[in-house]
N, C-alpha and C. Protein backbone atom coordinates (compact mmCIF):
# COMPACT_ATOMS: atom_id res chain seq x y z
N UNK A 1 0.84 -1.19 0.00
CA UNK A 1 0.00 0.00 0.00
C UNK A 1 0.88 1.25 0.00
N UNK A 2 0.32 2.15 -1.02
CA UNK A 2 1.85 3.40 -1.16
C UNK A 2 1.09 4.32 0.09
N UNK A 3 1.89 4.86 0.80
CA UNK A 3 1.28 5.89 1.77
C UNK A 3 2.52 6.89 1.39
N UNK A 4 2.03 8.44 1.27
CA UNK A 4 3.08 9.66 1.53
C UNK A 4 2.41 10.33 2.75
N UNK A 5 3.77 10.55 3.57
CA UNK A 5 3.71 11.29 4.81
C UNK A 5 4.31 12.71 4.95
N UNK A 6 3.73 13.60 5.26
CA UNK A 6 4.03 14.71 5.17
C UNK A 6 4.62 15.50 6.53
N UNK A 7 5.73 15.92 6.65
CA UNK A 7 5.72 16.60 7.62
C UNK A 7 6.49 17.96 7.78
N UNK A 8 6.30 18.74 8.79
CA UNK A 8 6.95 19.87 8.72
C UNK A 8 5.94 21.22 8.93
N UNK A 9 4.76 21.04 8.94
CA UNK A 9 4.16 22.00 9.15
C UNK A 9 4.01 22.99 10.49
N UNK A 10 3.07 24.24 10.17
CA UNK A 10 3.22 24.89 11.47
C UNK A 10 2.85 26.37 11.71
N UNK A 11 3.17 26.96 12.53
CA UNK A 11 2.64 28.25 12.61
C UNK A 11 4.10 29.31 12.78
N UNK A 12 3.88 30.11 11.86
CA UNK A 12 5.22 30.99 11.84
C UNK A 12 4.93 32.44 11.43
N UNK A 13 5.72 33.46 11.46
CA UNK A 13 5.36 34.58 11.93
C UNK A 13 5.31 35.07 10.14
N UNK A 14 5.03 36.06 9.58
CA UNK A 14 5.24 36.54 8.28
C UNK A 14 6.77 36.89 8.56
N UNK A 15 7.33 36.86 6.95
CA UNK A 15 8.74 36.55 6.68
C UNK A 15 9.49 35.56 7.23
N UNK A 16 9.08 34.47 7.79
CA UNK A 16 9.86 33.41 8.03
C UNK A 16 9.99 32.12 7.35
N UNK A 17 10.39 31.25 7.98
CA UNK A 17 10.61 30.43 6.91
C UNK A 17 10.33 28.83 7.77
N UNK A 18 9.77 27.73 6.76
CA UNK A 18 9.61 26.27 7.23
C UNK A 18 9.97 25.45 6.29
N UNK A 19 9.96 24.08 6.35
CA UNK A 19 10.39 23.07 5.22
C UNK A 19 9.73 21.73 5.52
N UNK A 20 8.92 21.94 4.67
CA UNK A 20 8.09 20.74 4.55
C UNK A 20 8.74 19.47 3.72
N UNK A 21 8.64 18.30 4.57
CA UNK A 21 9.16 16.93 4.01
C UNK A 21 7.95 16.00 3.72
N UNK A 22 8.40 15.33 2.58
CA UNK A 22 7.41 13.81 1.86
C UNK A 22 8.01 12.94 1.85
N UNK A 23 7.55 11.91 2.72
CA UNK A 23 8.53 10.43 2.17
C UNK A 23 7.12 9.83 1.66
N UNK A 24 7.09 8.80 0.66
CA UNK A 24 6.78 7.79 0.18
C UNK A 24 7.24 6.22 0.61
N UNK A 25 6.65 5.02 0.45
CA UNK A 25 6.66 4.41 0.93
C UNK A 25 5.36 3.09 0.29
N UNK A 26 5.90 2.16 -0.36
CA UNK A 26 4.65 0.88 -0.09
C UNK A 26 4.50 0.48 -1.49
N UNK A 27 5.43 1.11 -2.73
CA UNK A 27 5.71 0.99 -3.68
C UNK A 27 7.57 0.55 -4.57
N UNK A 28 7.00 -0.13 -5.37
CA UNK A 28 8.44 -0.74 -6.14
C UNK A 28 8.65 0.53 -7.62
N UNK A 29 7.85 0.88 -7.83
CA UNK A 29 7.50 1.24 -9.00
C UNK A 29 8.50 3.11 -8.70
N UNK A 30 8.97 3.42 -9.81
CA UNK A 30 9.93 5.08 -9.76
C UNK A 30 8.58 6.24 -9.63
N UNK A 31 9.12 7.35 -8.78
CA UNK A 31 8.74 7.87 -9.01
C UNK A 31 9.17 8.89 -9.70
N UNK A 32 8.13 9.61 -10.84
CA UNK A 32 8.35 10.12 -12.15
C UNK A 32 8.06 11.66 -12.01
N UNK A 33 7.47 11.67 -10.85
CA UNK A 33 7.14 13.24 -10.83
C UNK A 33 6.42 13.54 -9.39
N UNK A 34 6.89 14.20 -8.77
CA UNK A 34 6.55 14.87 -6.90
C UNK A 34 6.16 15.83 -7.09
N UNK A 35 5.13 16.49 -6.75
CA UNK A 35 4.74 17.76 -6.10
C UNK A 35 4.29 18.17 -5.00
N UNK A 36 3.81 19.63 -4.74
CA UNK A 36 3.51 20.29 -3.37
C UNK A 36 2.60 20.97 -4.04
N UNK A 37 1.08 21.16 -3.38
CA UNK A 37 0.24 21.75 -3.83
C UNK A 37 -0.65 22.17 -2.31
N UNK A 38 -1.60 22.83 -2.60
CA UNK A 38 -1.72 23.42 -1.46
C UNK A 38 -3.71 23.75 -1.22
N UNK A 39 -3.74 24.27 -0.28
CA UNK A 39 -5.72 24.75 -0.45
C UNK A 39 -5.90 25.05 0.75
N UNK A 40 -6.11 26.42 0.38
CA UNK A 40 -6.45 27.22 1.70
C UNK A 40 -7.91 27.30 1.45
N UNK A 41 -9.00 28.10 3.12
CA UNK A 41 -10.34 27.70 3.30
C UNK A 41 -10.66 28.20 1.76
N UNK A 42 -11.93 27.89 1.55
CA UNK A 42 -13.16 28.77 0.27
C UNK A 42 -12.16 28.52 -0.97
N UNK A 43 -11.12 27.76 -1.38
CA UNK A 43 -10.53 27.82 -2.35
C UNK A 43 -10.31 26.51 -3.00
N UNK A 44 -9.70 26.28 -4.15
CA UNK A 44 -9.56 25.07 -5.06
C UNK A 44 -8.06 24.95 -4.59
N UNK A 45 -7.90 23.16 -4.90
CA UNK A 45 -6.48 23.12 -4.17
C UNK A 45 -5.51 23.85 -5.70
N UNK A 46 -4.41 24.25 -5.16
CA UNK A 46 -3.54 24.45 -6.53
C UNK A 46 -2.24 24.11 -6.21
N UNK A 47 -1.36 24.12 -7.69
CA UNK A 47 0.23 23.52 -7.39
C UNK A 47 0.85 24.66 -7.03
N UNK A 48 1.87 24.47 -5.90
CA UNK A 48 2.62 25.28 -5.78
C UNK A 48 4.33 25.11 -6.37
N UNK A 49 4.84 23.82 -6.33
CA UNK A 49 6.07 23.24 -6.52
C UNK A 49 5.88 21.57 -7.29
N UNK A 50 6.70 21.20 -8.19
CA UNK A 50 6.75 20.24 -8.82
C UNK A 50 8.27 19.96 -9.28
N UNK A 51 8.30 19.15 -9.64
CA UNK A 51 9.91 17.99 -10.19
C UNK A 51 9.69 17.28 -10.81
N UNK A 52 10.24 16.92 -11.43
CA UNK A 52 10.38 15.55 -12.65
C UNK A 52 11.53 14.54 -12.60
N UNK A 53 11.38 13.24 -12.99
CA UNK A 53 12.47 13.06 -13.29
C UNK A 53 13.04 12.57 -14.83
N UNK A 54 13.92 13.36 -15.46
CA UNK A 54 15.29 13.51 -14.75
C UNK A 54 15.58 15.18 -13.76
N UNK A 55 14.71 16.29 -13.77
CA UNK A 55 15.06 16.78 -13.07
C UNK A 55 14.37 18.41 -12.82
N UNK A 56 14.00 18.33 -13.66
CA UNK A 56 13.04 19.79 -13.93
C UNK A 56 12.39 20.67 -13.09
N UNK A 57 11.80 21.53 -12.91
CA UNK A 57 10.65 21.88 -11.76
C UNK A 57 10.39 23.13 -12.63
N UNK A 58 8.97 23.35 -11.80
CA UNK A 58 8.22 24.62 -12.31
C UNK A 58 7.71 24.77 -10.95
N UNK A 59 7.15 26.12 -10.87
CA UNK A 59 6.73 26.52 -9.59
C UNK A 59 5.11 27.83 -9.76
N UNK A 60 4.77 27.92 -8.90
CA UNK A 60 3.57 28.83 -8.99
C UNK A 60 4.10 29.85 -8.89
N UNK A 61 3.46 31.25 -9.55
CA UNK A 61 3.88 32.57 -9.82
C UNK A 61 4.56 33.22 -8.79
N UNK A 62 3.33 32.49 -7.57
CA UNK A 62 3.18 33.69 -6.18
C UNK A 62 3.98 33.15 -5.20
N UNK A 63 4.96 31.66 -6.03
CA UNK A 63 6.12 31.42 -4.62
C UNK A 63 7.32 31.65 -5.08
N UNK A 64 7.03 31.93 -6.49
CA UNK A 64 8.75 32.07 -7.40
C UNK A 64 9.55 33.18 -6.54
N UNK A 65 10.80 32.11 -6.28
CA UNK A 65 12.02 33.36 -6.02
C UNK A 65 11.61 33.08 -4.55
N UNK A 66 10.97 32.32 -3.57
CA UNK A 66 10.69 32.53 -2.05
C UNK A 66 10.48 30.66 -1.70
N UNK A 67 10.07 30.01 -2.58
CA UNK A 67 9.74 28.41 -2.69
C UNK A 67 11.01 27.77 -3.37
N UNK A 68 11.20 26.75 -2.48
CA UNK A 68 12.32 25.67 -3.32
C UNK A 68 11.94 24.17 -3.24
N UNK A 69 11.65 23.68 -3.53
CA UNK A 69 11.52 22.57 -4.10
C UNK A 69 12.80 21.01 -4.45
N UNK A 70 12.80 20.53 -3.92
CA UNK A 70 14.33 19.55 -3.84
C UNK A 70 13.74 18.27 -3.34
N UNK A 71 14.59 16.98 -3.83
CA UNK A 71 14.23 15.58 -3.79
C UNK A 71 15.21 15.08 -3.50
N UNK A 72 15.34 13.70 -2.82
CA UNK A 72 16.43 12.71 -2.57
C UNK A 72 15.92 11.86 -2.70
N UNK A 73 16.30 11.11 -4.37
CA UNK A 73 15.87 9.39 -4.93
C UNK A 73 15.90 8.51 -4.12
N UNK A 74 17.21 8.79 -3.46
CA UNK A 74 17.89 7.51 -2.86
C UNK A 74 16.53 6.78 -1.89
N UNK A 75 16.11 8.10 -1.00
CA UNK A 75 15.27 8.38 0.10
C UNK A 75 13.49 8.29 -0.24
N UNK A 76 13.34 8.40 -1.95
CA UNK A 76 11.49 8.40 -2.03
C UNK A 76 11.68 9.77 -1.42
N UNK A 77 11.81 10.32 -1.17
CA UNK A 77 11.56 11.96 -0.56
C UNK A 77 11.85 12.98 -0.69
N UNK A 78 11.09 14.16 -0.66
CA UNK A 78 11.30 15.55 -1.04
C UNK A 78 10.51 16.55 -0.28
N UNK A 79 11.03 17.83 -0.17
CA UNK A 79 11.11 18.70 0.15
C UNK A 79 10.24 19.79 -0.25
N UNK A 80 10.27 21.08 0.49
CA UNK A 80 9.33 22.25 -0.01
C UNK A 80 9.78 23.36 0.91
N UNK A 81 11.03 24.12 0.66
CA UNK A 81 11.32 24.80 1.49
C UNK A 81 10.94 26.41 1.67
N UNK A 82 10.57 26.46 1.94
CA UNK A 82 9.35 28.22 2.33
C UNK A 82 10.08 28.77 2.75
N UNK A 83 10.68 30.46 2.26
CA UNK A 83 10.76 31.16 2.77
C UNK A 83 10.34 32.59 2.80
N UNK A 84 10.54 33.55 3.20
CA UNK A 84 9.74 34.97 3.19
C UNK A 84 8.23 34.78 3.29
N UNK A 85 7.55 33.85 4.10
CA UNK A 85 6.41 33.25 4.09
C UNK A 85 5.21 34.76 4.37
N UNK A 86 4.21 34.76 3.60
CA UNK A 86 2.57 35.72 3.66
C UNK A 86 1.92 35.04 4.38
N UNK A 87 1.12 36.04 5.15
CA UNK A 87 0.17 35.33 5.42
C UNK A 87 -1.03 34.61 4.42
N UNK A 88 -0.35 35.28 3.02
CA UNK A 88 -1.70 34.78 2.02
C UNK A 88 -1.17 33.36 1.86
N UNK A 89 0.42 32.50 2.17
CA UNK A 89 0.62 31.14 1.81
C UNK A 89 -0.12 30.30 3.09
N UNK A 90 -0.79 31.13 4.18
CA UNK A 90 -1.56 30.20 5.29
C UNK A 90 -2.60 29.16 3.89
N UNK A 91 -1.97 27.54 4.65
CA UNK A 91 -3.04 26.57 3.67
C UNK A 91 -2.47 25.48 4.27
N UNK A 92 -3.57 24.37 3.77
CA UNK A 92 -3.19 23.07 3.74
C UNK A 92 -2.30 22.77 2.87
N UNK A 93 -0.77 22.05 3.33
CA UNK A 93 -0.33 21.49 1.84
C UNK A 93 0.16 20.16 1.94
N UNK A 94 -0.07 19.75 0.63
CA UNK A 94 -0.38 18.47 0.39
C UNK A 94 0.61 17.81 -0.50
N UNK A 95 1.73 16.96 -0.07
CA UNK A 95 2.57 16.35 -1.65
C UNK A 95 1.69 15.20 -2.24
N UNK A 96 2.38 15.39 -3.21
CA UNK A 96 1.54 14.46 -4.30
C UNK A 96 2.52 13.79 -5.35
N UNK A 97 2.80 12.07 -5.65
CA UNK A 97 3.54 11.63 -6.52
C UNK A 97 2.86 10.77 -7.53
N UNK A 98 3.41 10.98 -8.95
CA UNK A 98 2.79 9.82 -9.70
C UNK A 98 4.12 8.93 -10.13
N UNK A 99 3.60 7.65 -9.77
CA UNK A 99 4.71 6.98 -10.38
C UNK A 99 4.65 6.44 -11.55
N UNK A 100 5.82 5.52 -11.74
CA UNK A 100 6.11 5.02 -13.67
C UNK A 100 4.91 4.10 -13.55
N UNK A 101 4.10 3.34 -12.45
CA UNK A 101 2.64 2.89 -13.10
C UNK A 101 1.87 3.55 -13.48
N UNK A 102 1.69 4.26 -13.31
CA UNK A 102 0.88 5.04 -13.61
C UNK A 102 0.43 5.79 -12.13
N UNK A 103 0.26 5.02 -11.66
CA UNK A 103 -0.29 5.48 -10.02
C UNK A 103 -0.03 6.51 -9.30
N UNK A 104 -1.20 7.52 -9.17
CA UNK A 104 -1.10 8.65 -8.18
C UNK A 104 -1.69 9.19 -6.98
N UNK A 105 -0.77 9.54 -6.22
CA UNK A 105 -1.16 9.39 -4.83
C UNK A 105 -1.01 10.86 -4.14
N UNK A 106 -1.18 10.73 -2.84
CA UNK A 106 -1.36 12.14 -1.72
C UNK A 106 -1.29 11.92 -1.07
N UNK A 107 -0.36 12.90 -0.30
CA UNK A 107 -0.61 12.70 1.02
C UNK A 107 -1.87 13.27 2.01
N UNK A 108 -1.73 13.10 3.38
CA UNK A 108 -2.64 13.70 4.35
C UNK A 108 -3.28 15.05 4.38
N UNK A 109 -2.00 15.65 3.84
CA UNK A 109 -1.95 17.19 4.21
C UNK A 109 -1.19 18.06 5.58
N UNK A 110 -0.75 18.86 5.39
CA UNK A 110 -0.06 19.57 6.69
C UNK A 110 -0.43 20.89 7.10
N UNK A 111 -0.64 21.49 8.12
CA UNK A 111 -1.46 23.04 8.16
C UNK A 111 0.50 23.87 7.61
N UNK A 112 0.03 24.71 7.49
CA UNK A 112 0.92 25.77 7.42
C UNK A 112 0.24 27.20 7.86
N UNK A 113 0.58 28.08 8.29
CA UNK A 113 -0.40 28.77 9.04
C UNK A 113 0.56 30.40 8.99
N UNK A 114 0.71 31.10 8.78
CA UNK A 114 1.16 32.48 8.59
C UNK A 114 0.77 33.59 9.15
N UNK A 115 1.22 33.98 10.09
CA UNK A 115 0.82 35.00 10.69
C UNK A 115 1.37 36.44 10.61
N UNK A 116 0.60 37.54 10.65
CA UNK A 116 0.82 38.54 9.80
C UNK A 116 1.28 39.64 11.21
């Protein structure tokens, strides 16, 4: 059974910074592509950070230049490192992997919480 676990979340002041971790787990199969996406209240979830492999990433408008994004194969796991944090990035966020089966998964979710 693939489970991703998310952790790292939390409550932090505006302009600071957190780093959210994903491990994966319960699968043989590569994974081909990780992301971090997010959904705060009254809203649709959206991507904030993504990777590929062999290595790529794209990122959402409103984290470019403040969001980093980083993986370790070895480990199934990756990263989402926040910094100069708004209170507008207060949300749930959520990694998400599809692997070479095709198979795509999510995690739990983690609060992130921004205080202004």
């Amino acid at each position: 059974q693939v489970q991703l676990v998310e952790s790292g979340g939390g409550l932090v002041q505006a302009g600071g910074s957190l780093k959210l971790s994903c491990i994966a787990s319960g699968s043989s199969f590569r994974i081909i592509r990780m992301g971090w996406y997010r959904q705060a209240p009254g809203k649709q979830r959206e991507l904030v950070a993504a990777t590929t492999s062999p290595g790529s990433t794209n990122y959402a408008d409103s984290v470019k230049g403040r969001f980093t994004i980083s993986r370790d194969n070895a480990k199934n796991t990756w990263y989402l490192q926040m910094n100069s944090l708004k209170p507008e990035d207060t949300a749930v966020y959520f990694c998400a992997a599809e692997f070479s089966s095709g198979g795509r998964y999510w995690g739990q979710g983690t609060q992130v919480t921004v205080s202004s």
